[in-house]
Protein backbone atom coordinates (compact mmCIF):
# COMPACT_ATOMS: atom_id res chain seq x y z
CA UNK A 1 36.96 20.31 -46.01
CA UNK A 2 35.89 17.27 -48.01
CA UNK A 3 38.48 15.16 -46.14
CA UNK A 4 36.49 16.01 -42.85
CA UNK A 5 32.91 15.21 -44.24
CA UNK A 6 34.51 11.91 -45.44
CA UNK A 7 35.95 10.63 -41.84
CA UNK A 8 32.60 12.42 -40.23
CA UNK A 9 30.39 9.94 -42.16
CA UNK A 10 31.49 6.63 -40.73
CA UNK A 11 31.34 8.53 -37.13
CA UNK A 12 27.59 9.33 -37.89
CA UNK A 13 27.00 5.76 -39.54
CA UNK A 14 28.54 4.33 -36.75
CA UNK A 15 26.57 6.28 -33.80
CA UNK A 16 23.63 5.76 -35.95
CA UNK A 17 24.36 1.74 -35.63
CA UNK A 18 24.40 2.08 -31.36
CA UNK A 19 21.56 4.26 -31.44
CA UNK A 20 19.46 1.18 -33.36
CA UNK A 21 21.42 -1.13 -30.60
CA UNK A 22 19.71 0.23 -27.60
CA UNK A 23 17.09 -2.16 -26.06
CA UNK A 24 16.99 -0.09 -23.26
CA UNK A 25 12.96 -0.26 -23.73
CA UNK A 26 12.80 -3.63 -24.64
CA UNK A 27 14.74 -4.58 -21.85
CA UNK A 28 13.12 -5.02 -18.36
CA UNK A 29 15.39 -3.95 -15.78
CA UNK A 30 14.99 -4.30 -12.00
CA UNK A 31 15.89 -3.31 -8.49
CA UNK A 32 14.88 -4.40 -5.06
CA UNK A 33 16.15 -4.20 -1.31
CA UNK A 34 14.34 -4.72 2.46
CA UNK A 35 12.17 -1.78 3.38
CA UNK A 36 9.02 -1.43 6.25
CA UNK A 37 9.68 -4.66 7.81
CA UNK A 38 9.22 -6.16 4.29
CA UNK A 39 10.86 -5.89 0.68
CA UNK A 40 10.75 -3.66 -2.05
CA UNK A 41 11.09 -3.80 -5.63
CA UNK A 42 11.06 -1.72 -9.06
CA UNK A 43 11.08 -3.33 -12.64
CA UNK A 44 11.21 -0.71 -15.45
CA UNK A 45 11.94 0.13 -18.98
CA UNK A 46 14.90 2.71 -20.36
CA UNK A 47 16.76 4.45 -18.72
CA UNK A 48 17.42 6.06 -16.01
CA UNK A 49 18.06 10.16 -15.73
CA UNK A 50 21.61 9.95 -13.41
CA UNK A 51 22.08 5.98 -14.36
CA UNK A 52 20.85 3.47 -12.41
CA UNK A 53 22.81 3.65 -9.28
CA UNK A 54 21.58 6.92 -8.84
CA UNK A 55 17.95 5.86 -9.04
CA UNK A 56 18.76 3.01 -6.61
CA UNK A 57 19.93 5.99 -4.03
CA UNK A 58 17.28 8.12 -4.24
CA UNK A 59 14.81 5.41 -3.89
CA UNK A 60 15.86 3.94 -0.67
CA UNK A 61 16.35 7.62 0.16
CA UNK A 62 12.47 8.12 -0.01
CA UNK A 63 11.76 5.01 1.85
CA UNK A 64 14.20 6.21 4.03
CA UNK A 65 11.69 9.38 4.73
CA UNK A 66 8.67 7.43 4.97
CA UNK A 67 10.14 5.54 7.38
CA UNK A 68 11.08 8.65 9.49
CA UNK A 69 8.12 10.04 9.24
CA UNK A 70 5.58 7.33 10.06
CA UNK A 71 7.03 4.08 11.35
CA UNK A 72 6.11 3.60 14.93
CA UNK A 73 8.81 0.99 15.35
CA UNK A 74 11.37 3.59 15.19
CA UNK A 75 11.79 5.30 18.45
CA UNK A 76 12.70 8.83 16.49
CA UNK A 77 9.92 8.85 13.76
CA UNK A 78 7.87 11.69 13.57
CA UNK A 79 5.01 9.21 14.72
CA UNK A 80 6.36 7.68 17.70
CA UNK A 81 6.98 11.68 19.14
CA UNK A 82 3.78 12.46 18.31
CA UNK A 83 2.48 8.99 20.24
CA UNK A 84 4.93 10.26 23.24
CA UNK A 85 3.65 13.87 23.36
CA UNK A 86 2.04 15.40 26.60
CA UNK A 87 -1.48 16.38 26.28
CA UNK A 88 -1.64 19.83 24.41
CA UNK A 89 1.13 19.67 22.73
CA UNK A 90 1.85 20.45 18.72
CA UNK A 91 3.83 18.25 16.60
CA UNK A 92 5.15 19.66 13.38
CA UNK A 93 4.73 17.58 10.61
CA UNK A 94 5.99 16.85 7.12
CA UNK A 95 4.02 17.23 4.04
CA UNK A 96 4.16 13.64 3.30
CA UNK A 97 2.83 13.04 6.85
CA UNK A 98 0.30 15.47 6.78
CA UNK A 99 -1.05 14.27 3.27
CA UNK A 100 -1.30 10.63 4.86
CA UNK A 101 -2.92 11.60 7.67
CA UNK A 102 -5.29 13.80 5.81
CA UNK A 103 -6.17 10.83 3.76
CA UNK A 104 -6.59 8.85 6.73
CA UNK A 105 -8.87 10.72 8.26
CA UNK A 106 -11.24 11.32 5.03
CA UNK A 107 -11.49 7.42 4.86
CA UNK A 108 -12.36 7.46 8.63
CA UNK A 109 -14.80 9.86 8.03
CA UNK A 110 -16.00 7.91 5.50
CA UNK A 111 -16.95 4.84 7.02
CA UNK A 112 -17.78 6.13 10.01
CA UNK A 113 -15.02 4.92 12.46
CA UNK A 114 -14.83 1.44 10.32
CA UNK A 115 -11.26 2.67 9.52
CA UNK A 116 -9.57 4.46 12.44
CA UNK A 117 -5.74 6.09 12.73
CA UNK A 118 -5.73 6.06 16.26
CA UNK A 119 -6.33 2.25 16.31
CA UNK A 120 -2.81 1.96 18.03
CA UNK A 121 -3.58 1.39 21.11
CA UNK A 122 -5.87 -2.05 20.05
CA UNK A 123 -3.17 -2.91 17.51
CA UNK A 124 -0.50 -3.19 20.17
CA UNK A 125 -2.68 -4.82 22.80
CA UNK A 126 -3.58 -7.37 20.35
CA UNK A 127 0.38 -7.84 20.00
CA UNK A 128 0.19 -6.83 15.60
CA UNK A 129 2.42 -3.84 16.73
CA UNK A 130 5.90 -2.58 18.05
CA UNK A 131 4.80 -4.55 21.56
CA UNK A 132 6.05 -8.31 21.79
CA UNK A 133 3.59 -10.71 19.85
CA UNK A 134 0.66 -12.17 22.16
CA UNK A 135 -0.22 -16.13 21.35
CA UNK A 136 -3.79 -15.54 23.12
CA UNK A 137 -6.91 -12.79 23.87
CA UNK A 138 -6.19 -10.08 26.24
CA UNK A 139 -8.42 -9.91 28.84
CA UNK A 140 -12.07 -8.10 28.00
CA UNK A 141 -11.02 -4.85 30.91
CA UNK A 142 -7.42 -4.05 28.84
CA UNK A 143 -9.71 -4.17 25.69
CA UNK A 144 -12.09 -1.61 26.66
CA UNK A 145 -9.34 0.42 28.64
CA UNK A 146 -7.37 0.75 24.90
CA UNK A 147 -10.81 1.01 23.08
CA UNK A 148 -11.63 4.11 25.89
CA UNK A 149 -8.31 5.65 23.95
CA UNK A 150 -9.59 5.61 20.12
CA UNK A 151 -11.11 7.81 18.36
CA UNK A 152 -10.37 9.41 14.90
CA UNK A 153 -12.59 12.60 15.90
CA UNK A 154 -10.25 13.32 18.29
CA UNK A 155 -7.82 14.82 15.90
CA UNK A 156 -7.31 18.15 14.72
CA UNK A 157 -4.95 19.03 12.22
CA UNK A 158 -4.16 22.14 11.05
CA UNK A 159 -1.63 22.76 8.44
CA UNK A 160 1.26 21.06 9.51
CA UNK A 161 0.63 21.25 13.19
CA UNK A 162 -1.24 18.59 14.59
CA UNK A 163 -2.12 18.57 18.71
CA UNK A 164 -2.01 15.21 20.94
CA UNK A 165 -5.17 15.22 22.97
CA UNK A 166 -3.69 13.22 25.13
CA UNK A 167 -2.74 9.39 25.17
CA UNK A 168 -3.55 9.03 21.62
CA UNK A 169 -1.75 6.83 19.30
CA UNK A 170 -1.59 7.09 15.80
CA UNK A 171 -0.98 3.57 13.72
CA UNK A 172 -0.83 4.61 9.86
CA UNK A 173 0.67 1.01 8.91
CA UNK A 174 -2.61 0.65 6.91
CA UNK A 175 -1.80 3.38 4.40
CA UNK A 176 1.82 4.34 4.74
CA UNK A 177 3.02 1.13 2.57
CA UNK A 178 0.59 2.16 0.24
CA UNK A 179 1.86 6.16 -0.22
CA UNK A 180 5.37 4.74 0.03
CA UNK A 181 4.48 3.08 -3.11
CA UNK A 182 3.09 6.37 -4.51
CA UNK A 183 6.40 7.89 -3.31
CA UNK A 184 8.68 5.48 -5.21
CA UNK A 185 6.46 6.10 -8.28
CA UNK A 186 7.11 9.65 -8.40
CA UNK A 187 10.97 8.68 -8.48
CA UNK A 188 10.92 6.83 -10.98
CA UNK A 189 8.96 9.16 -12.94
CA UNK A 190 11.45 12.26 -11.87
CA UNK A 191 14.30 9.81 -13.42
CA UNK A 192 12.50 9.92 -17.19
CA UNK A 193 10.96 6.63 -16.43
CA UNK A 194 7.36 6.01 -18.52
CA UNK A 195 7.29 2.19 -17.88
CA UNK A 196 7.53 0.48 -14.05
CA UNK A 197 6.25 -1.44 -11.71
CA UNK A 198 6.70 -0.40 -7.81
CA UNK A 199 6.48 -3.24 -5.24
CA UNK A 200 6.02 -3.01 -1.29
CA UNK A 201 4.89 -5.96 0.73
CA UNK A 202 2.51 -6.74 -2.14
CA UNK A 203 1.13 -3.26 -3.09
CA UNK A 204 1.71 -2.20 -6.69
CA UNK A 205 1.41 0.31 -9.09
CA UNK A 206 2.15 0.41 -12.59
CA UNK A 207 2.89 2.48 -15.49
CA UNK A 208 3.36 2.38 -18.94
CA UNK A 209 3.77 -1.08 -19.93
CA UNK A 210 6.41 -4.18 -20.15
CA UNK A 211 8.54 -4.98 -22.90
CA UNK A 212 7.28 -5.71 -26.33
CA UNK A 213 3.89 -3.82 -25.24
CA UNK A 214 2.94 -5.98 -22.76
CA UNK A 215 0.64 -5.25 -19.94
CA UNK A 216 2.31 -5.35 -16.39
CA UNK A 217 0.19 -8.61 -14.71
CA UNK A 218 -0.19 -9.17 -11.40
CA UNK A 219 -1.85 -12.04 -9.32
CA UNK A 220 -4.72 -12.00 -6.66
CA UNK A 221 -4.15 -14.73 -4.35
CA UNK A 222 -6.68 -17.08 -2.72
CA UNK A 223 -6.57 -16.04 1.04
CA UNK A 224 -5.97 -20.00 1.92
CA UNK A 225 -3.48 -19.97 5.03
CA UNK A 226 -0.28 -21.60 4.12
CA UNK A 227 -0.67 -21.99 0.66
CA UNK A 228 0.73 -19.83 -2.60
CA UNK A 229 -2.26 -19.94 -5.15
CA UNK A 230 -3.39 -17.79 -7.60
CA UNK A 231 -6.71 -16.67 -7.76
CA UNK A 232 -6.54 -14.11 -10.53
CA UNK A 233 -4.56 -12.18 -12.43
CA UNK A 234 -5.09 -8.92 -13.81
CA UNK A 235 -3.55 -6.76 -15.75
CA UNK A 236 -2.70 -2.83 -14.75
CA UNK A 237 -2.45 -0.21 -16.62
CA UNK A 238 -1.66 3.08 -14.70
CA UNK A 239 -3.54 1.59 -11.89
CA UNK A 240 -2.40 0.73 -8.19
CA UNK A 241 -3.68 -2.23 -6.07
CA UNK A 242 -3.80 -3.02 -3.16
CA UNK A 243 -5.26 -6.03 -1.01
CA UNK A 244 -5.84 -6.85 2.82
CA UNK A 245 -6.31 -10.10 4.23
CA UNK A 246 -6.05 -11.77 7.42
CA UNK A 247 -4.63 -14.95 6.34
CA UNK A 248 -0.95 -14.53 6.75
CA UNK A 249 -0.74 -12.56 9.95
CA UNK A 250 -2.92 -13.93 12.49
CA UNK A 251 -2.88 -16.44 15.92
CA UNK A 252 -5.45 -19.23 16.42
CA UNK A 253 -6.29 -20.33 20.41
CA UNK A 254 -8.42 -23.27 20.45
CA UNK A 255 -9.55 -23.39 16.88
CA UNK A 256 -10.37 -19.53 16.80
CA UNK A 257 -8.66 -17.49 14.46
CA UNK A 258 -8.17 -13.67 15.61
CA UNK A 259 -7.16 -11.42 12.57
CA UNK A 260 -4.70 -8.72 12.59
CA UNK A 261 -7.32 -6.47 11.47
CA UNK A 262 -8.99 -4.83 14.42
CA UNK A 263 -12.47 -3.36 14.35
CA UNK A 264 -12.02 -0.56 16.31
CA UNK A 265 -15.28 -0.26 17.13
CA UNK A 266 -15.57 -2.75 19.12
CA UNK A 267 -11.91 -3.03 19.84
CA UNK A 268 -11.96 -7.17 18.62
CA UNK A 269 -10.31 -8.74 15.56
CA UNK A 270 -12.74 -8.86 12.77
CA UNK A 271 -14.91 -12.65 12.40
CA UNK A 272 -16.98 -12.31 9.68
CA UNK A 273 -16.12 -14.96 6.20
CA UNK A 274 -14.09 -11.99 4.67
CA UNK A 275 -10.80 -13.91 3.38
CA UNK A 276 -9.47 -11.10 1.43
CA UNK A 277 -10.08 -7.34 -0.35
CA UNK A 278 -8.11 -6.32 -3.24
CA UNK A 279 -9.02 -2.42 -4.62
CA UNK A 280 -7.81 -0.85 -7.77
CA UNK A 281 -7.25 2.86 -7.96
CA UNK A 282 -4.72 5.43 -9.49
CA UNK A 283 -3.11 5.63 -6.10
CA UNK A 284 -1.98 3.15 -3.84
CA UNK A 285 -2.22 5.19 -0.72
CA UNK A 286 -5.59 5.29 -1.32
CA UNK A 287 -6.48 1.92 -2.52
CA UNK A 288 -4.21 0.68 0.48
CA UNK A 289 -6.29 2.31 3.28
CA UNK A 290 -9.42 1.66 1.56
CA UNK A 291 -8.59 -2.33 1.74
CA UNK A 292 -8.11 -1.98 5.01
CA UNK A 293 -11.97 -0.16 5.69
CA UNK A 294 -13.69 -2.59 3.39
CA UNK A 295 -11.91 -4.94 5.40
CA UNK A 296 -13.49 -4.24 8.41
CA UNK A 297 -17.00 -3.61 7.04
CA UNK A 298 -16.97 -7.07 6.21
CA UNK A 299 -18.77 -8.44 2.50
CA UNK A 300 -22.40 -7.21 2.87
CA UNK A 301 -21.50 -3.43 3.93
CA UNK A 302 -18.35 -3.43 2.19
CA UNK A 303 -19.79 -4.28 -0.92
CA UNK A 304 -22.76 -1.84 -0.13
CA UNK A 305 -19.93 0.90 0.19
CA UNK A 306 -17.68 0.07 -2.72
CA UNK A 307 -20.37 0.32 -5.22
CA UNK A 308 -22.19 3.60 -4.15
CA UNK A 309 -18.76 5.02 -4.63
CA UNK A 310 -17.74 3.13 -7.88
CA UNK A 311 -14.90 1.43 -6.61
CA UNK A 312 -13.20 -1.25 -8.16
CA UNK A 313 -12.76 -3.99 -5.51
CA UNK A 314 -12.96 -7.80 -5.11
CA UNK A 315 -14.05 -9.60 -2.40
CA UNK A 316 -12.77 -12.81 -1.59
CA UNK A 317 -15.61 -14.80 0.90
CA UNK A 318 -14.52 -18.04 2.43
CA UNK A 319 -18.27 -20.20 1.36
CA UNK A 320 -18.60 -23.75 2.21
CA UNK A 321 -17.00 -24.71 -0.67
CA UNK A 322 -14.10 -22.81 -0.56
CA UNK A 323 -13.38 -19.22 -1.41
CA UNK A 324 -16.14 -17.67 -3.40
CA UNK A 325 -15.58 -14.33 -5.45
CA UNK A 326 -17.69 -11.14 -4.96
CA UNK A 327 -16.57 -8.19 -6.89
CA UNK A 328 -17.87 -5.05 -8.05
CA UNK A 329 -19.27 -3.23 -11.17
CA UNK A 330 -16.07 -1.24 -11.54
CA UNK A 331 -14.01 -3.96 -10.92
CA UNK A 332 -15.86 -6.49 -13.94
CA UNK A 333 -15.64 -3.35 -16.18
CA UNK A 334 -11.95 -3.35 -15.67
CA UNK A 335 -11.76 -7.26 -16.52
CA UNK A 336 -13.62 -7.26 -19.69
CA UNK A 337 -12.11 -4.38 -20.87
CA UNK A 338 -8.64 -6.47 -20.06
CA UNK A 339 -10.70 -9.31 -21.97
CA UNK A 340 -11.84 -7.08 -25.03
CA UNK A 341 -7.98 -5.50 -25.14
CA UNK A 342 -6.53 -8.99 -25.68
């Protein structure tokens, strides 16, 4: 018996000496892949539950959902059946679908029409959809004729079951990056991991924190067409964020700029100074559709509605002298307590 305890000792020493080896949480790890007409991207800390292929798989298996549920340039997406549906008809849908939509229609409510799901119709006239791109203005009678088609009233959902009323068409490209985010995050967090970052198209949320205690940072840009320059950078902690602007996807005819954010109530690109939005909140579904709204409410009524709700959002104005920065109580509290932290 003393023989054993002798040769277990250097087997405990020696598991003892990997255990103080692993850097697994002071090592930042990372994964990435094409996803939504985009790219996505995770960067974490530890280790996976199931390794790391594993996580990889059941990642671009939730994307994979997302996708199948609500991307109207896929022919067999929950979406697009719903957008093909006779008048009358019921289209199951699936939790993840409903909760968007539900979502959707809260910030619709909201902001009175400002945001609107059943924008499709303008979004694909205005060639920002599934149509073929457009290089100049429909004419004002095709604008009307889509505009005569949407309206976020027109909805009812009940449970899972939601009814076309005929020749609507749903466009949740607004807020589905932003719950695919969410979606990814609860992944990661199913797989034991505390400390990430999730990336689509440029919406984020983090958890936890980088190596070495670190802060995850992030950068604002300045919404200056054809140029890469920061504006900002914050720092999240368990926060998502989210920004809309309408200087990377856009045509110009004759020194006119039309956005691809629609106002859909008045069925015409958006022309007020508005470069950019950026909104903080604990989910990014949220702050994703709520960039969108603010968005169209432009910097006077935007502003008006972020901070009788609280919200943490910047406003990015383009003034005479180049872009000028509006932001909100919530959003300075969040910056000097970033400041104070440091």
């Amino acid at each position: 018996m003393p023989i054993l305890l002798f040769r277990l000792f250097p087997l405990l020493a020696l598991l003892a000496l990997l255990a103080a080896c692993d850097d697994t949480t002071d090592r930042l790890s990372a994964l990435n892949g094409p996803t939504m007409g985009t790219t996505w991207s995770v960067k974490f800390t530890g280790t996976p539950t199931g390794g790391v292929p594993a996580l990889r798989q059941s990642i671009e298996a939730a994307l994979e959902q997302v996708n199948a549920d609500m991307s109207t340039y896929r022919e067999d997406a929950i979406i697009s059946r719903f957008n093909r549906a006779e008048a009358g008809r019921a289209v199951t849908l699936s939790d993840d679908f409903a909760k968007v939509l539900q979502e959707a229609l809260s910030i619709s409510r909201d902001t009175d029409g400002a945001y609107d799901v059943t924008i499709g119709p303008l979004v694909n006239l205005w060639g920002f959809g599934p149509d073929p791109e457009r290089f100049e203005p429909p004419p004002e009678a095709d604008v009307e004729a889509a505009r005569a088609r949407v309206g976020w009233q027109q909805l009812k959902l009940n449970g899972d079951q939601l009814v076309q009323p005929g020749g609507v068409y749903l466009d949740l490209s607004s807020i589905a990056k932003g719950f695919a985010v969410d979606k990814v995050a609860g992944v990661m967090e199913q797989a034991g991991i505390g400390n990430y970052l999730v990336e689509i198209g440029g919406e984020l949320r983090a958890a936890g924190q980088k190596p070495h205690g670190q802060p995850w940072r992030v950068a604002v840009e300045r919404p200056i067409v054809g140029v890469r320059e920061m504006d900002k950078v914050i720092a999240l902690r368990d926060l998502s964020i989210a920004t809309s602007g309408d200087y990377r996807n856009f045509f110009e005819v004759d020194g006119k700029v039309y956005s691809h954010t629609i106002d859909p109530r008045t069925g015409y690109p958006v022309g007020h100074r508005l470069g950019s939005v950026t909104v903080l909140h604990s989910s990014c579904m949220v702050a994703d559709g709520l960039a969108t709204a603010l968005t169209v409410l432009g910097p006077e009524k935007g502003l008006a509605f972020a901070e009788a709700r609280e919200l943490p959002v910047l406003f990015i104005v383009r003034g005479d002298n180049g872009p000028e920065e509006i932001m909100t109580d919530a959003f300075r509290n969040i910056l000097e307590g970033e400041a104070g932290g440091n």
